[in-house]
PDB file of N, CA and C in Angstrom:
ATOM      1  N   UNK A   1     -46.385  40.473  27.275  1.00  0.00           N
ATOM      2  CA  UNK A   1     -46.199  39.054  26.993  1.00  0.00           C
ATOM      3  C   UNK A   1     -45.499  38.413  28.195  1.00  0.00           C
ATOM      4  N   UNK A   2     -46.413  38.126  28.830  1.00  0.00           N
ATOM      5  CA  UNK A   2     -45.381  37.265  30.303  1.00  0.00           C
ATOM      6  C   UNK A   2     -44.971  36.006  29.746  1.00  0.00           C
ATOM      7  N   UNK A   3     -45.022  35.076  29.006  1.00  0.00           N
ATOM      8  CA  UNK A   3     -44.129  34.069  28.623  1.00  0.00           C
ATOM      9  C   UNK A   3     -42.948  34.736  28.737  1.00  0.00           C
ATOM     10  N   UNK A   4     -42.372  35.738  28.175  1.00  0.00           N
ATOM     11  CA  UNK A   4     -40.640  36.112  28.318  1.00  0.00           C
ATOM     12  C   UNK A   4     -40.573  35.946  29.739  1.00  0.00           C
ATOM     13  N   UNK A   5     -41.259  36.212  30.896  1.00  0.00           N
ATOM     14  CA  UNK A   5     -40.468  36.160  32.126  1.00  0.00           C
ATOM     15  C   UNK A   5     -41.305  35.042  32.356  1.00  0.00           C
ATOM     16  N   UNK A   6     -41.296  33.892  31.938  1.00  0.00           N
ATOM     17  CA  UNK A   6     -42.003  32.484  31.863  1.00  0.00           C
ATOM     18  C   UNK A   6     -40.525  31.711  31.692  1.00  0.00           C
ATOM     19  N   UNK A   7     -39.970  32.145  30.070  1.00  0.00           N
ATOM     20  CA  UNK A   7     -38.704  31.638  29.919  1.00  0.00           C
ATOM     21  C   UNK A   7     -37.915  31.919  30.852  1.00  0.00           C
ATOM     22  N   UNK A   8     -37.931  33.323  31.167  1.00  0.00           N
ATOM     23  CA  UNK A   8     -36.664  33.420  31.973  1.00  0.00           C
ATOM     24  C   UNK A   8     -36.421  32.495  33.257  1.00  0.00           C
ATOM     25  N   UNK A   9     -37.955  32.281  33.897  1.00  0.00           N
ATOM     26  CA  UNK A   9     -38.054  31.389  35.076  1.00  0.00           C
ATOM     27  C   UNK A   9     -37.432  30.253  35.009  1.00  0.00           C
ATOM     28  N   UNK A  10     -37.851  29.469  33.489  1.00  0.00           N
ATOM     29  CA  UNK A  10     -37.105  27.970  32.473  1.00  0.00           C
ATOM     30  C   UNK A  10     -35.699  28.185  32.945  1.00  0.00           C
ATOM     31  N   UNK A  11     -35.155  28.909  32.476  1.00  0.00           N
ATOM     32  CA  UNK A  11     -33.552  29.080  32.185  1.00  0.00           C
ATOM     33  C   UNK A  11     -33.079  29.230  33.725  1.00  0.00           C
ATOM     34  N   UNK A  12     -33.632  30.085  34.662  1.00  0.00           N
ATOM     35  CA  UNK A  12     -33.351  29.825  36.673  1.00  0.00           C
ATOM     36  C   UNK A  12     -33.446  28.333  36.789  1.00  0.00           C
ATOM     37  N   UNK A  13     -34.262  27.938  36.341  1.00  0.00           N
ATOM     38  CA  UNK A  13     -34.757  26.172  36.852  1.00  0.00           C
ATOM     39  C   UNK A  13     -33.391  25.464  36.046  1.00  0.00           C
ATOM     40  N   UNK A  14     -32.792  26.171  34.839  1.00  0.00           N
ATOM     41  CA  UNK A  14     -31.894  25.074  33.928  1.00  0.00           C
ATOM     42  C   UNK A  14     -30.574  25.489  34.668  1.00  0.00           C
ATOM     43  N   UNK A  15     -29.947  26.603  34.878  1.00  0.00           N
ATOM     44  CA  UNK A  15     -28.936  26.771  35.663  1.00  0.00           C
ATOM     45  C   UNK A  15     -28.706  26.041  37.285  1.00  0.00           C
ATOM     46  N   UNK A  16     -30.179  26.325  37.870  1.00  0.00           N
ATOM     47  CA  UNK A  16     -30.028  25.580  39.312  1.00  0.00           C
ATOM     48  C   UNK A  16     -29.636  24.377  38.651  1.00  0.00           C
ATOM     49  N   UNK A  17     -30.327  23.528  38.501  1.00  0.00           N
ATOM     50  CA  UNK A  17     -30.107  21.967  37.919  1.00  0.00           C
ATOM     51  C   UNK A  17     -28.391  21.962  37.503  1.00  0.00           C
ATOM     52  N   UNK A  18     -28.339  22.558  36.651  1.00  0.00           N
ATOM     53  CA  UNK A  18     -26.957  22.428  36.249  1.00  0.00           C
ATOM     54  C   UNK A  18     -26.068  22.016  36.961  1.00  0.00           C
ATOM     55  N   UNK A  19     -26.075  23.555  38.204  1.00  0.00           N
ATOM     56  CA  UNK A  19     -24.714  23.570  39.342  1.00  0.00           C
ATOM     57  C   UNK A  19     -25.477  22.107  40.131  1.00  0.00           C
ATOM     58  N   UNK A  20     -26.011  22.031  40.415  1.00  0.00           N
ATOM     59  CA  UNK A  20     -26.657  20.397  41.614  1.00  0.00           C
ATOM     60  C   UNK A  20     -25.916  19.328  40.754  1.00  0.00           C
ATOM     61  N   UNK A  21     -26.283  19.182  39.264  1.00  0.00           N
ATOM     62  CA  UNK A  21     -25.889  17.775  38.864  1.00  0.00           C
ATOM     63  C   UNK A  21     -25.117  17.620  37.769  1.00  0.00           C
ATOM     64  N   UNK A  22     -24.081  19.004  37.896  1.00  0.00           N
ATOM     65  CA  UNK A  22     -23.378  18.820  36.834  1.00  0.00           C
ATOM     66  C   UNK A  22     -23.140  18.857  35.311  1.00  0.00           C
ATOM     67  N   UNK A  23     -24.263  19.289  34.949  1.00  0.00           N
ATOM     68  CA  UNK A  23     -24.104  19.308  33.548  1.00  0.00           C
ATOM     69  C   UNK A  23     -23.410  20.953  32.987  1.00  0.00           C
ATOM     70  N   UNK A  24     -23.319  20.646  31.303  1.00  0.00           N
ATOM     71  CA  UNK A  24     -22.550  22.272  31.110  1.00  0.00           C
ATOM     72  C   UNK A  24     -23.443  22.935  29.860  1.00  0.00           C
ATOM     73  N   UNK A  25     -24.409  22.069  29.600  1.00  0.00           N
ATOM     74  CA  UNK A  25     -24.957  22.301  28.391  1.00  0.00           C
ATOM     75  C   UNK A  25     -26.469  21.175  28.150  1.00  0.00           C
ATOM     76  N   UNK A  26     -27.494  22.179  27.563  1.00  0.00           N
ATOM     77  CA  UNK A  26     -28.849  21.711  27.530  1.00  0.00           C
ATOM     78  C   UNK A  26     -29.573  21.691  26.342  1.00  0.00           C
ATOM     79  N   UNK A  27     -29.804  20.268  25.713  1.00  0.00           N
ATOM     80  CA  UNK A  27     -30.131  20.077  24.227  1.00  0.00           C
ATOM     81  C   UNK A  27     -31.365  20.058  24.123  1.00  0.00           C
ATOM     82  N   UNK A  28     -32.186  19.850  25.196  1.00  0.00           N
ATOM     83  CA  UNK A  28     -33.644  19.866  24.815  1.00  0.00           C
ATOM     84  C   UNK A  28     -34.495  19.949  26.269  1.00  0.00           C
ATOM     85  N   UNK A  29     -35.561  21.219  25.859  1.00  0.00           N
ATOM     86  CA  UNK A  29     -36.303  20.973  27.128  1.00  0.00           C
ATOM     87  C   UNK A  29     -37.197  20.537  27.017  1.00  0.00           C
ATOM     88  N   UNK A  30     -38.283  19.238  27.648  1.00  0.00           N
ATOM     89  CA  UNK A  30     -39.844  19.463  27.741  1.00  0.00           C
ATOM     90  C   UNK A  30     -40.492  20.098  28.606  1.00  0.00           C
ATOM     91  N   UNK A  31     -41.618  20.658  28.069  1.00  0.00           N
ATOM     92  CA  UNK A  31     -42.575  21.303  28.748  1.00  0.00           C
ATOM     93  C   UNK A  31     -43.734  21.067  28.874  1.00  0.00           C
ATOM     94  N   UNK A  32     -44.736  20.759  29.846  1.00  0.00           N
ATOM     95  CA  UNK A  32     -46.264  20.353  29.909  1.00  0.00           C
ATOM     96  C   UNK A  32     -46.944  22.036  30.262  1.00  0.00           C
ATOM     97  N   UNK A  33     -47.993  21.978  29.194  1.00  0.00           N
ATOM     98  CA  UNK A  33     -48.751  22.957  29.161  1.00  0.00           C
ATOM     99  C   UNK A  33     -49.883  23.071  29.353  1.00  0.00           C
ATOM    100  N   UNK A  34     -50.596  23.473  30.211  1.00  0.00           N
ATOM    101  CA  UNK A  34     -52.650  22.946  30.684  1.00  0.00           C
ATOM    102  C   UNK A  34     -52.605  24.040  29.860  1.00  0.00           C
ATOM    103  N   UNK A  35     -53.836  23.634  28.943  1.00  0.00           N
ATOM    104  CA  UNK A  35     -54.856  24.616  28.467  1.00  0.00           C
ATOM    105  C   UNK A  35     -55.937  25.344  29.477  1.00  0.00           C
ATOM    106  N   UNK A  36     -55.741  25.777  30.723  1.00  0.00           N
ATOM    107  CA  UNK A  36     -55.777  26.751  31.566  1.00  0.00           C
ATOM    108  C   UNK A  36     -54.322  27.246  32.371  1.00  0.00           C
ATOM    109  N   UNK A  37     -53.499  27.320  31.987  1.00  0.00           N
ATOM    110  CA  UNK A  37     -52.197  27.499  32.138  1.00  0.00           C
ATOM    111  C   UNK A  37     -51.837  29.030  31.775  1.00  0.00           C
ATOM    112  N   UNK A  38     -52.821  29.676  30.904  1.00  0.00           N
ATOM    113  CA  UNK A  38     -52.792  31.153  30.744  1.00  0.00           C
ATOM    114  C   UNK A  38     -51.361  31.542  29.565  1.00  0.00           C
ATOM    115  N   UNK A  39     -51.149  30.720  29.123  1.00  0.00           N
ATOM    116  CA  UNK A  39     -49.509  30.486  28.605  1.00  0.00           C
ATOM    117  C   UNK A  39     -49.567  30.177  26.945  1.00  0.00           C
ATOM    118  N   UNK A  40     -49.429  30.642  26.024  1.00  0.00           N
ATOM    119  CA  UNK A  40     -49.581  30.679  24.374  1.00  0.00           C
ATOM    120  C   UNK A  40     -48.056  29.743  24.325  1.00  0.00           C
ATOM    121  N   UNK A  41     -48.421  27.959  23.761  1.00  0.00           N
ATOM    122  CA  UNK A  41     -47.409  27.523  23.579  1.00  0.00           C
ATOM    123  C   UNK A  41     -46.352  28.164  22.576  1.00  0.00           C
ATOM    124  N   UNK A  42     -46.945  29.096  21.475  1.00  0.00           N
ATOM    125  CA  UNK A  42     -46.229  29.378  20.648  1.00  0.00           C
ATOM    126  C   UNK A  42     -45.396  30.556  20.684  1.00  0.00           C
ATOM    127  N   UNK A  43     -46.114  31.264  22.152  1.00  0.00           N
ATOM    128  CA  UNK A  43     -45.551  32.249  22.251  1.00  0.00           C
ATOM    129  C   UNK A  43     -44.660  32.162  22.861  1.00  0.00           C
ATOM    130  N   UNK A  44     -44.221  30.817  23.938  1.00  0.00           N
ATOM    131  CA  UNK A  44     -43.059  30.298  24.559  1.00  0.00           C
ATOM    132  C   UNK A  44     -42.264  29.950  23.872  1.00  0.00           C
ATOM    133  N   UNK A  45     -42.567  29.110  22.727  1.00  0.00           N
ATOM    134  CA  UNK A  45     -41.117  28.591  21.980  1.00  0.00           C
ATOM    135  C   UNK A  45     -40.308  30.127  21.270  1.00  0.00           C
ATOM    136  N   UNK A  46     -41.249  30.885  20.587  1.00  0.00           N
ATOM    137  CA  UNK A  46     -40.787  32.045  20.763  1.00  0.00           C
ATOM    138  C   UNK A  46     -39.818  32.970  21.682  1.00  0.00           C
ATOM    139  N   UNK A  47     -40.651  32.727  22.542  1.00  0.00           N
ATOM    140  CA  UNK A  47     -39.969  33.679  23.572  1.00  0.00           C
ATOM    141  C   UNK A  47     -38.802  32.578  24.153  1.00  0.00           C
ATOM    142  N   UNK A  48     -38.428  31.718  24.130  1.00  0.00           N
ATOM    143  CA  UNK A  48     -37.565  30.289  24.592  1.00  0.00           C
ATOM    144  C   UNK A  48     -36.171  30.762  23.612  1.00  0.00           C
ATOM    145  N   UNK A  49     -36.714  30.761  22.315  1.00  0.00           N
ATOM    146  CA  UNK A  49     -35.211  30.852  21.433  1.00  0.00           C
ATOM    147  C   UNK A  49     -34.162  32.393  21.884  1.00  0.00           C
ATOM    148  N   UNK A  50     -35.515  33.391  22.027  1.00  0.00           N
ATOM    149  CA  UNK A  50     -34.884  34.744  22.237  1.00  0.00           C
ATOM    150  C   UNK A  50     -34.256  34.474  23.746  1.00  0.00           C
ATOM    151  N   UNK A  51     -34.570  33.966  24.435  1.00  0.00           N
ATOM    152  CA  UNK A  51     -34.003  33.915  26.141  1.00  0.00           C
ATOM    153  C   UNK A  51     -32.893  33.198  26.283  1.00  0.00           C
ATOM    154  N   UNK A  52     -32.783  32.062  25.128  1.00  0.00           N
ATOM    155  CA  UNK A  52     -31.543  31.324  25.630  1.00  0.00           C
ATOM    156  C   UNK A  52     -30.444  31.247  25.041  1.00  0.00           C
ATOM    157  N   UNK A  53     -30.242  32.599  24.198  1.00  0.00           N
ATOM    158  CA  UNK A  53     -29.290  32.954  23.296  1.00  0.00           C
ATOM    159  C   UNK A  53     -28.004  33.407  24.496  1.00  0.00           C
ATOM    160  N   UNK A  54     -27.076  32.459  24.307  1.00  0.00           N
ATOM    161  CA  UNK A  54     -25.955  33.012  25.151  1.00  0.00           C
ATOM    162  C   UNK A  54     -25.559  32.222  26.557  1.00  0.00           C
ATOM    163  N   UNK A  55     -26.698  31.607  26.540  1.00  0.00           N
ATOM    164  CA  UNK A  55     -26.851  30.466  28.236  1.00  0.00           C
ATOM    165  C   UNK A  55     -26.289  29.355  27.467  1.00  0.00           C
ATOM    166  N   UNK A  56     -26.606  28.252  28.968  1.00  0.00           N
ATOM    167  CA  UNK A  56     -26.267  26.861  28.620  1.00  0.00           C
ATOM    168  C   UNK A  56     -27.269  26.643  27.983  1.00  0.00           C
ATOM    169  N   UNK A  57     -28.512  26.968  27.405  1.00  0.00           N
ATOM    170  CA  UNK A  57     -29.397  26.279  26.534  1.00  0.00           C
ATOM    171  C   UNK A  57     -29.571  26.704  25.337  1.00  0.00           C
ATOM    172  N   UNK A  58     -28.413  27.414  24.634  1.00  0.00           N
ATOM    173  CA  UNK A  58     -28.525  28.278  23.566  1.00  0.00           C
ATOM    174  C   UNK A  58     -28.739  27.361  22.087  1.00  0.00           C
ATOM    175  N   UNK A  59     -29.536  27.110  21.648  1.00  0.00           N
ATOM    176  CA  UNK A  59     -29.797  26.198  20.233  1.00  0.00           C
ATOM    177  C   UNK A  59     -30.934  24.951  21.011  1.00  0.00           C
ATOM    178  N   UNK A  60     -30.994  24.915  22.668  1.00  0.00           N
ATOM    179  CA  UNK A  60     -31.765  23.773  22.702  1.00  0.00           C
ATOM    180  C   UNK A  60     -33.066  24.037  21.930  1.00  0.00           C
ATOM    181  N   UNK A  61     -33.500  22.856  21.907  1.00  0.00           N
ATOM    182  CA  UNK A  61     -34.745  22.386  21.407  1.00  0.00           C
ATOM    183  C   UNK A  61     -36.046  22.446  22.198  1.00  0.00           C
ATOM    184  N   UNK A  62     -36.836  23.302  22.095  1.00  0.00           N
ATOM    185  CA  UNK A  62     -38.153  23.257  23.595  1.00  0.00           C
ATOM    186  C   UNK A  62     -39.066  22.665  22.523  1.00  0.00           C
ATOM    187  N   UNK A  63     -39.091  21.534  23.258  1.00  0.00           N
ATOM    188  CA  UNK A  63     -40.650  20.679  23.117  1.00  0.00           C
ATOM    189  C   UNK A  63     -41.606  20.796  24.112  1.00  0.00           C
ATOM    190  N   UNK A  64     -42.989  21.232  23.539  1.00  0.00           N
ATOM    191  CA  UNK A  64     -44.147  22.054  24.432  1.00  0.00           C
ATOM    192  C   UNK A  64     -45.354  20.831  23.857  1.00  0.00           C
ATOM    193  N   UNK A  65     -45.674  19.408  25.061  1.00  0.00           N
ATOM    194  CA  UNK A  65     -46.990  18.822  25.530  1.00  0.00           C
ATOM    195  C   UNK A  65     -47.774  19.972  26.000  1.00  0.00           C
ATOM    196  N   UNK A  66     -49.068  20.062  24.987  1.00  0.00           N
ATOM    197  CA  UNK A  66     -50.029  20.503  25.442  1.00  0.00           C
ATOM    198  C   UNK A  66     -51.173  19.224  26.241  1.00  0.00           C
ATOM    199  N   UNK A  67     -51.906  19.892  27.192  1.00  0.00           N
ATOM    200  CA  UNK A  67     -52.204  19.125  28.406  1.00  0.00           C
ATOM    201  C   UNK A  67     -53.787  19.639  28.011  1.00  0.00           C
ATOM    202  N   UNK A  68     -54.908  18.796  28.235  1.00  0.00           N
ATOM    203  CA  UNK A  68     -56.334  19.626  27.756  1.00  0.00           C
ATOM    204  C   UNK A  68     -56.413  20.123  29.022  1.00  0.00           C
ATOM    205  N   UNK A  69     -58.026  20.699  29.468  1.00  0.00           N
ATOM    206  CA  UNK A  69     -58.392  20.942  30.973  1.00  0.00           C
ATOM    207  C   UNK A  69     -59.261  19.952  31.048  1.00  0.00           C
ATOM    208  N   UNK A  70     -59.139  19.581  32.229  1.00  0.00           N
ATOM    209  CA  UNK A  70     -60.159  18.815  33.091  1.00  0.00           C
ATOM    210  C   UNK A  70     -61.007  19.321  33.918  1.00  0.00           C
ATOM    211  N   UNK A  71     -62.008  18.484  34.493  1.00  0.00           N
ATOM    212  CA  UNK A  71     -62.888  18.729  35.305  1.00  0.00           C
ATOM    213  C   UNK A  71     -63.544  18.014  35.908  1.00  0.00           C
ATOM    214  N   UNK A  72     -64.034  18.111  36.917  1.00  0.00           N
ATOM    215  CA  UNK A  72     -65.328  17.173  37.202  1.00  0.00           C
ATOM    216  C   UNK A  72     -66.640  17.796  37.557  1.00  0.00           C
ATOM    217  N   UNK A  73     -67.789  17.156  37.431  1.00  0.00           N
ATOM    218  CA  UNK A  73     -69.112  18.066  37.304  1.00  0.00           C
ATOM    219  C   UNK A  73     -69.058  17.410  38.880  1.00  0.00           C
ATOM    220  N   UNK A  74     -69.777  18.389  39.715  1.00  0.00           N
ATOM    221  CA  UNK A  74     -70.922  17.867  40.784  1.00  0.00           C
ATOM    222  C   UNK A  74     -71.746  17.501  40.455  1.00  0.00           C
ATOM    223  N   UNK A  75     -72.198  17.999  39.262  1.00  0.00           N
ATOM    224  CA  UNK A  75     -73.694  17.537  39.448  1.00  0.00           C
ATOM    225  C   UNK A  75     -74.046  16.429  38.896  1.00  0.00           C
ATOM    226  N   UNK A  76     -73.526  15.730  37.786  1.00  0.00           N
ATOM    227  CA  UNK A  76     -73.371  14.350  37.027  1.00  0.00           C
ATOM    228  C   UNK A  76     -72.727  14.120  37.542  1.00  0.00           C
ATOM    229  N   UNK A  77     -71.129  13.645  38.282  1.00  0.00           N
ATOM    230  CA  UNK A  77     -70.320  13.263  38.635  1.00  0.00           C
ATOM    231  C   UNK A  77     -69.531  13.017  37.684  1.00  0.00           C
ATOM    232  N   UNK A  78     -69.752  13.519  36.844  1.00  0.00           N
ATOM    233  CA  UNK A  78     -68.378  12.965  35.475  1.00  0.00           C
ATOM    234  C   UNK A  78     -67.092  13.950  35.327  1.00  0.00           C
ATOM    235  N   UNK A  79     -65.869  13.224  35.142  1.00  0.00           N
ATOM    236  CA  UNK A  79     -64.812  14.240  34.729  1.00  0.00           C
ATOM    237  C   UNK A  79     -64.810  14.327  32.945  1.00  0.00           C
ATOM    238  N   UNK A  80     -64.538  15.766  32.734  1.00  0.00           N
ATOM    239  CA  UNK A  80     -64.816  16.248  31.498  1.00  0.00           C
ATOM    240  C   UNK A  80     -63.913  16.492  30.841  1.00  0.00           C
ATOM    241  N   UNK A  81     -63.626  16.921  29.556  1.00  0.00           N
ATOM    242  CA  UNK A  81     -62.555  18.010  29.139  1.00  0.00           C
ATOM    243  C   UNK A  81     -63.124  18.418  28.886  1.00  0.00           C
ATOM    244  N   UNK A  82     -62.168  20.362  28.953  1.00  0.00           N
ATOM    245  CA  UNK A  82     -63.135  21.536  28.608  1.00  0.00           C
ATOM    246  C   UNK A  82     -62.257  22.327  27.888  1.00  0.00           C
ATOM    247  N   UNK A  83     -62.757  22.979  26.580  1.00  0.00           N
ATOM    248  CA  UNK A  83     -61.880  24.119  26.196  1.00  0.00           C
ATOM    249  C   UNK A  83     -61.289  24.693  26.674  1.00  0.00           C
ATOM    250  N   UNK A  84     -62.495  25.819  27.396  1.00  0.00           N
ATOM    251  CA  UNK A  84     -62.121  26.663  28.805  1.00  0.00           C
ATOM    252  C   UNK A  84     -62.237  26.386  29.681  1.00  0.00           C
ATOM    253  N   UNK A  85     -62.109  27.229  30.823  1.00  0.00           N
ATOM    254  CA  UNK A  85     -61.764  27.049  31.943  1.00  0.00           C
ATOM    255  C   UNK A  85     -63.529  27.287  32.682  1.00  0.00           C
ATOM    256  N   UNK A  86     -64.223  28.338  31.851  1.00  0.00           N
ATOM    257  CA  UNK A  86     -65.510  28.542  32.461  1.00  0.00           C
ATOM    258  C   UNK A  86     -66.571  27.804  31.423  1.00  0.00           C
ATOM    259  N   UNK A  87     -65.964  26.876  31.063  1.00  0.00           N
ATOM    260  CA  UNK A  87     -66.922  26.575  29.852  1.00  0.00           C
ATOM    261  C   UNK A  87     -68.329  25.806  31.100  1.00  0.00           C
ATOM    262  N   UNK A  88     -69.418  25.277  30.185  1.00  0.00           N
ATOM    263  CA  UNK A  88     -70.305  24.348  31.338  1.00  0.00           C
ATOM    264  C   UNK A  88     -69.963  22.526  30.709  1.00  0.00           C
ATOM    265  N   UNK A  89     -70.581  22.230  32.026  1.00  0.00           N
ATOM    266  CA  UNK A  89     -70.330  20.074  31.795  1.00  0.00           C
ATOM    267  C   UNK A  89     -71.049  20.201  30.199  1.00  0.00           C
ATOM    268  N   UNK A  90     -70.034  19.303  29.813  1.00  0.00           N
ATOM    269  CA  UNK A  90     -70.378  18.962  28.107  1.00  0.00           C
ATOM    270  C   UNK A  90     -71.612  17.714  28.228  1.00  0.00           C
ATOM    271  N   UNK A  91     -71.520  17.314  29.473  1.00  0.00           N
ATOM    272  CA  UNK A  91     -72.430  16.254  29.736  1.00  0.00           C
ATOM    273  C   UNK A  91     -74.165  16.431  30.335  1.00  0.00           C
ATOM    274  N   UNK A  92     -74.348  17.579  31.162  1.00  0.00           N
ATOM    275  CA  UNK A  92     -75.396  18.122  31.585  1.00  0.00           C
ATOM    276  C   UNK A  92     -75.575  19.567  31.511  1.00  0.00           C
ATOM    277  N   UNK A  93     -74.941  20.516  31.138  1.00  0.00           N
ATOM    278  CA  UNK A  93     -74.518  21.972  30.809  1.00  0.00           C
ATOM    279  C   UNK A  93     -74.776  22.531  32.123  1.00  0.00           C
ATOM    280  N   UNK A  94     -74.238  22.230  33.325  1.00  0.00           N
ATOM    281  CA  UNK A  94     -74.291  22.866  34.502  1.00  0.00           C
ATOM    282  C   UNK A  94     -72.750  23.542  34.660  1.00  0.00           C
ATOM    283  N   UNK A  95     -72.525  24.232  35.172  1.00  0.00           N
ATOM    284  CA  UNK A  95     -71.268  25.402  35.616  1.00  0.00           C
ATOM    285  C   UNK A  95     -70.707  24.691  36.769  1.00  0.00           C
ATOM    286  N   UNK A  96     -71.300  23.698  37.587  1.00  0.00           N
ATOM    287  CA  UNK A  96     -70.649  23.258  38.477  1.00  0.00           C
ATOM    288  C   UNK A  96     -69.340  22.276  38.521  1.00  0.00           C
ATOM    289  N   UNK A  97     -68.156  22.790  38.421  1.00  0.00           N
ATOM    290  CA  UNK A  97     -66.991  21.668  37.493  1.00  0.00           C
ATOM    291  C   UNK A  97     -65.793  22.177  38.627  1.00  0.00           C
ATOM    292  N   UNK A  98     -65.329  21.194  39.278  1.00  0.00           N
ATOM    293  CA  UNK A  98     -64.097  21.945  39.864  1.00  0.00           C
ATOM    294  C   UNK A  98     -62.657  20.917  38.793  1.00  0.00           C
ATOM    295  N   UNK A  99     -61.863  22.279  39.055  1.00  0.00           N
ATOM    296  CA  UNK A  99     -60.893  21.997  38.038  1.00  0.00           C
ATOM    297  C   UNK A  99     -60.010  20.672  38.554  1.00  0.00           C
ATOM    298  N   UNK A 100     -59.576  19.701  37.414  1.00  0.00           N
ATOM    299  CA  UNK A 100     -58.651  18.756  38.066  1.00  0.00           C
ATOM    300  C   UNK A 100     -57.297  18.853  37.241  1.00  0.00           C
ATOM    301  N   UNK A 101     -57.351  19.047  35.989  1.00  0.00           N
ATOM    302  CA  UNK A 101     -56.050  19.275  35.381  1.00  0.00           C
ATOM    303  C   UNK A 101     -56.125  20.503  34.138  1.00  0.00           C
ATOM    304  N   UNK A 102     -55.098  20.781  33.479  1.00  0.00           N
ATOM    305  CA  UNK A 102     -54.813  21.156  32.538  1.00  0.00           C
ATOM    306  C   UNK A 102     -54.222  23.226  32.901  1.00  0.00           C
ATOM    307  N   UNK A 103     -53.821  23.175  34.451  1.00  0.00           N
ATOM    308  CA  UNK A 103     -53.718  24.498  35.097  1.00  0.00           C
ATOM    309  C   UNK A 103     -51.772  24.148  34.941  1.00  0.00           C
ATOM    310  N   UNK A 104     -51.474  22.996  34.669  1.00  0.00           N
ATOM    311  CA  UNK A 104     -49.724  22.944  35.176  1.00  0.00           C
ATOM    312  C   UNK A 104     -49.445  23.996  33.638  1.00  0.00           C
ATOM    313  N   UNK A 105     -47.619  24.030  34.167  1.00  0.00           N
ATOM    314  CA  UNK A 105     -46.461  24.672  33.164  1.00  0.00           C
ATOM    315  C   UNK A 105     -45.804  23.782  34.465  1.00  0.00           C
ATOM    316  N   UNK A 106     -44.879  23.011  33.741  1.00  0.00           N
ATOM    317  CA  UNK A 106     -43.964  22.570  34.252  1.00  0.00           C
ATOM    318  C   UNK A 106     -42.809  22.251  33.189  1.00  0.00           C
ATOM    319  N   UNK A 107     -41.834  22.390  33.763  1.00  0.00           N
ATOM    320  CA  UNK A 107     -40.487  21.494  33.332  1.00  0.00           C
ATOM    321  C   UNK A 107     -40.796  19.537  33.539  1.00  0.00           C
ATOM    322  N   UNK A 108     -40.778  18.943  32.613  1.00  0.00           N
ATOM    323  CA  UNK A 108     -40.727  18.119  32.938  1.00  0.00           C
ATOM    324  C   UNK A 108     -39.263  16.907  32.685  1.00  0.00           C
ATOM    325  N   UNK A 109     -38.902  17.628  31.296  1.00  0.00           N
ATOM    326  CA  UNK A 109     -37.606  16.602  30.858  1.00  0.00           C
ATOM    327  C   UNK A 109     -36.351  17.224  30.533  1.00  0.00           C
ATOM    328  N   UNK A 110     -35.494  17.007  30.866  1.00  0.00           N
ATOM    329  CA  UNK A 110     -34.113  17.829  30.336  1.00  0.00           C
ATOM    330  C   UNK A 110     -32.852  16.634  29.846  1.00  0.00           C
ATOM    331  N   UNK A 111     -32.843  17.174  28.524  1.00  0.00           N
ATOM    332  CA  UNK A 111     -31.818  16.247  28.090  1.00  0.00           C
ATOM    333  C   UNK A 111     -30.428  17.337  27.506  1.00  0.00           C
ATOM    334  N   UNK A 112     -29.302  17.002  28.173  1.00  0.00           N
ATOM    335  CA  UNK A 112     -28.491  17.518  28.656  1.00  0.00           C
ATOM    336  C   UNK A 112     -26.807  16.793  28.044  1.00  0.00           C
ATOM    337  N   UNK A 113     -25.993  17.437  28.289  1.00  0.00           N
ATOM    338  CA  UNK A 113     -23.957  17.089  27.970  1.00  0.00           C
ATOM    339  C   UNK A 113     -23.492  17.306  28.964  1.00  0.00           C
TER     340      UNK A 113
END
C-alpha cells in the first residue's frame, strides 16, 4: 500500500511548512486527487489517520477533491474525460489522447493554530 509512504510524504510537507511559517498545529488538510494519480482516496484517509497519530496533525481532518482525467484527442481535437488512463476518445474511439489532467496528488490547503 504506498499511500502510507504517500502520507508520510503529507506530514514532511506539514512539518516543513510549519518551521517556515510558524504554526504548531494542523486542523485540516486538502488534497487534490487525479483519477490517474495511482492513489485510492480511501486508502489515504485511511492511511492519513494512522500517520498522524502523535504529529502536529493528529485528529486533523483530510479532505480528498477527487480530480477526473483529462485528455485531448489528436484526432478530433477534443478534450475528454476519461475513466482511465488508456481508455479511447469517448468522442471518435481512437487511442490517440495525450494526457492533460487528472495525474496531480497535491497538497493544496492547510488550515492550521
Amino acid at each position: 500500500m504506498h499511500e502510507m509512504s504517500l502520507c508520510e510524504g503529507i506530514i514532511r510537507i506539514l512539518e516543513k511548512e510549519a518551521r517556515s511559517q510558524g504554526f504548531a498545529r494542523v486542523k485540516a488538510v486538502r488534497l487534490k486527487v487525479g483519477a490517474f494519480s495511482c492513489a485510492s482516496p480511501e486508502a489515504m484517509e485511511f492511511c492519513f489517520r494512522a500517520i498522524t497519530r502523535g504529529t502536529l496533525a493528529d485528529g486533523a481532518i483530510l479532505e480528498v477533491e477527487r480530480t477526473p482525467g483529462k485528455a485531448w484527442c489528436m484526432n478530433c481535437g477534443e478534450t475528454v474525460t476519461l475513466a482511465e488512463r488508456y481508455d479511447s476518445c469517448p468522442q471518435c474511439g481512437t487511442y490517440e489522447l495525450q494526457v492533460t489532467g487528472g495525474d496531480e496528488l497535491r497538497v493544496t490547503e492547510l488550515e492550521v493554530d
